[in-house]
Protein backbone atom coordinates (compact mmCIF):
# COMPACT_ATOMS: atom_id res chain seq x y z
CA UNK A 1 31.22 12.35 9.41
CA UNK A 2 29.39 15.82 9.15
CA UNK A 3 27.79 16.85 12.03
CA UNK A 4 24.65 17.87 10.25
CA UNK A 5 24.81 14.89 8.46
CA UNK A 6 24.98 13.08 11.51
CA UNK A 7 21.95 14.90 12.95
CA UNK A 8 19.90 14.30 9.29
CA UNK A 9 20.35 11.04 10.08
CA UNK A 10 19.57 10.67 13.41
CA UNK A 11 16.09 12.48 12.77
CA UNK A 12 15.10 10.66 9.95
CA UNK A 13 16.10 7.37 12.34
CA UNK A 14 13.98 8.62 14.97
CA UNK A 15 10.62 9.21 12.52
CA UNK A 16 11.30 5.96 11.18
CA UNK A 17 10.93 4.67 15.15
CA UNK A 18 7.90 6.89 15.40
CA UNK A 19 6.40 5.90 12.48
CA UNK A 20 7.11 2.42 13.41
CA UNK A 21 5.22 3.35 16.93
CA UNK A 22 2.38 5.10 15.34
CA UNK A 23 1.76 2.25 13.02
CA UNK A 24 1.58 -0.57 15.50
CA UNK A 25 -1.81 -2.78 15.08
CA UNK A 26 -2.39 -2.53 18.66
CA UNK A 27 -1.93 1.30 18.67
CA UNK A 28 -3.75 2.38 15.28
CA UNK A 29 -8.03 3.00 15.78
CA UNK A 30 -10.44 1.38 14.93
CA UNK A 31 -11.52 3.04 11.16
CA UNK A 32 -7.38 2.91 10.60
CA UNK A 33 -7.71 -0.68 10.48
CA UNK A 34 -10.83 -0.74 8.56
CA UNK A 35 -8.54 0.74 6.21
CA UNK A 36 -6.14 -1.56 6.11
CA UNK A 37 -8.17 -5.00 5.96
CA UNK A 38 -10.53 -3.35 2.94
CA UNK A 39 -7.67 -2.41 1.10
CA UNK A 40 -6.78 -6.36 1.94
CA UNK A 41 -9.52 -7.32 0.42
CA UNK A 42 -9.49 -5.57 -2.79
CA UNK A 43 -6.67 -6.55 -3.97
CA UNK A 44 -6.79 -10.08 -2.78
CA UNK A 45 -10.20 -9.74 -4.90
CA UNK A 46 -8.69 -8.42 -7.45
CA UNK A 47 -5.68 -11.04 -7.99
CA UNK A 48 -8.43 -13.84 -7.36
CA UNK A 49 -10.31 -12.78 -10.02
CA UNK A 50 -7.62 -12.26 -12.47
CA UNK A 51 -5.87 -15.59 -11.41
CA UNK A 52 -8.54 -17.81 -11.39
CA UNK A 53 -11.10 -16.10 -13.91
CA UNK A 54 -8.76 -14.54 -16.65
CA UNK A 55 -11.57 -15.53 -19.52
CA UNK A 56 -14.11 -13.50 -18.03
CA UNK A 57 -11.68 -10.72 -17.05
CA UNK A 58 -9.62 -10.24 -20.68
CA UNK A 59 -9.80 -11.05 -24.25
CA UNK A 60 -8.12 -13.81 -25.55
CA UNK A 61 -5.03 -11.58 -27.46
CA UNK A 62 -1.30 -12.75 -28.00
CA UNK A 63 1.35 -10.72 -29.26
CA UNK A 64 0.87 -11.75 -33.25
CA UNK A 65 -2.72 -10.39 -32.93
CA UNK A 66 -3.68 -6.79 -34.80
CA UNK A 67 -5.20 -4.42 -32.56
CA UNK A 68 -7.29 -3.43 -35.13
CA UNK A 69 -8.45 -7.11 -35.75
CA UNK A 70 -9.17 -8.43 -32.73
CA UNK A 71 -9.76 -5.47 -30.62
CA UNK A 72 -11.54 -2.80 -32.90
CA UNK A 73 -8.48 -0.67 -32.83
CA UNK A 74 -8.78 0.22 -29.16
CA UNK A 75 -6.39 -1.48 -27.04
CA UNK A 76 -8.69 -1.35 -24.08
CA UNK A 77 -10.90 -3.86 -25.65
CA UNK A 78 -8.41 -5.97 -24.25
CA UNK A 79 -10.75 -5.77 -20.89
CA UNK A 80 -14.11 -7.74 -20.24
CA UNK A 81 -16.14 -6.24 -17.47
CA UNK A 82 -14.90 -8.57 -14.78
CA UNK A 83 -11.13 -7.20 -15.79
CA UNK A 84 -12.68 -3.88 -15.27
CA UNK A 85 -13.97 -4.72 -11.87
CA UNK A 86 -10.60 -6.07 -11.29
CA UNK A 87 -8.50 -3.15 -11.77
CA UNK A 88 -11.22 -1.35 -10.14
CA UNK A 89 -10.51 -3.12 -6.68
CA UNK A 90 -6.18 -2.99 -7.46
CA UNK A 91 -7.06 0.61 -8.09
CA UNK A 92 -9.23 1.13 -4.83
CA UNK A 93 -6.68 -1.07 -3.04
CA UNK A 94 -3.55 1.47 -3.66
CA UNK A 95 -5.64 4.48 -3.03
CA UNK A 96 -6.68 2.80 0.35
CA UNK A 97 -3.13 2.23 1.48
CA UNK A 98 -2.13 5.60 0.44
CA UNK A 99 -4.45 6.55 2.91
CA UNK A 100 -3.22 4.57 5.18
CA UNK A 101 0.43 5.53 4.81
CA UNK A 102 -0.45 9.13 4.55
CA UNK A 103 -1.77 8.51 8.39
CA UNK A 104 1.26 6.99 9.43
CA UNK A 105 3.42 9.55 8.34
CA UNK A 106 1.24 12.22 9.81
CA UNK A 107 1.30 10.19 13.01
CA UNK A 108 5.14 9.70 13.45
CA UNK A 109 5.56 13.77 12.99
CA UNK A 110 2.72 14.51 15.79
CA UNK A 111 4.97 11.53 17.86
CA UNK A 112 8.29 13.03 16.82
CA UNK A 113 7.38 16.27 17.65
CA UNK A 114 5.36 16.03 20.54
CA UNK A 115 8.58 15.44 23.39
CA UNK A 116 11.33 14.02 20.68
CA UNK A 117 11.88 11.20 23.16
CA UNK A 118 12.59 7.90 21.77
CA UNK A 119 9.40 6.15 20.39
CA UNK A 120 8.00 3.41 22.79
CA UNK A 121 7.85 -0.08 20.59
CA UNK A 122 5.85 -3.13 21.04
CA UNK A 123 7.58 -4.95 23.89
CA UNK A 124 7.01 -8.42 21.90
CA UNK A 125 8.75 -6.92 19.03
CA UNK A 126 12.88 -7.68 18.59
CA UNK A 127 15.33 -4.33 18.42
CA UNK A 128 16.71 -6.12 15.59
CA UNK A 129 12.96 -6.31 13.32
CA UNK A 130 13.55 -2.43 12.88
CA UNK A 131 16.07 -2.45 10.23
């Protein structure tokens, strides 16, 4: 193997560790995790709606429909205001762990970089849950 190959590896390893660190529900704050359980909630809102309210979120449409019939030419049509709201949560959901992920990342460099020691991991969690 290629030594810098070898040493690509190794880093990327070790901010993988960090990021696993970083990320830790014990470790993150307190608005971090606000984060996390409102994204939660939007898209569990979202699928609920869509799942168990599909009349009030889309337009009854199959595949032998015109577009121009049944929708008014505009495809969008397709969407009641409930759908809207719905894919206005799923929306607000992946923007919100985005966020969050862009965090984490930013976390594991500051850890990586700040001694390059081995990241210290939840002692309840199993060397083998990192891979």
């Amino acid at each position: 193997i290629d030594q810098e190959v070898k040493e690509a590896d190794d880093r990327d390893e070790h901010l993988r560790k960090c990021y696993q660190t970083a990320t830790q529900w014990r470790a993150i704050p307190f608005w971090v995790k606000s984060i996390l359980v409102l994204s939660l909630g939007c898209i569990t809102a979202s699928c609920y709606m869509v799942q168990f309210f599909p009349s009030m979120c889309f337009v009854e449409h199959t595949l032998t429909d015109s577009v121009s019939e049944n929708l008014n030419d505009n495809p969008m049509n397709i969407f009641l205001p409930l759908g809207w709201t719905s894919i206005g949560f799923f929306c607000a959901s992946c923007f919100l762990i985005t966020a969050f992920s862009s965090w984490g990342k930013k976390e594991a460099k500051r850890l990586a970089e700040y001694t390059n020691a081995l990241p210290i991991l939840d002692k309840e969690q199993p060397e083998d849950e990192l891979t």
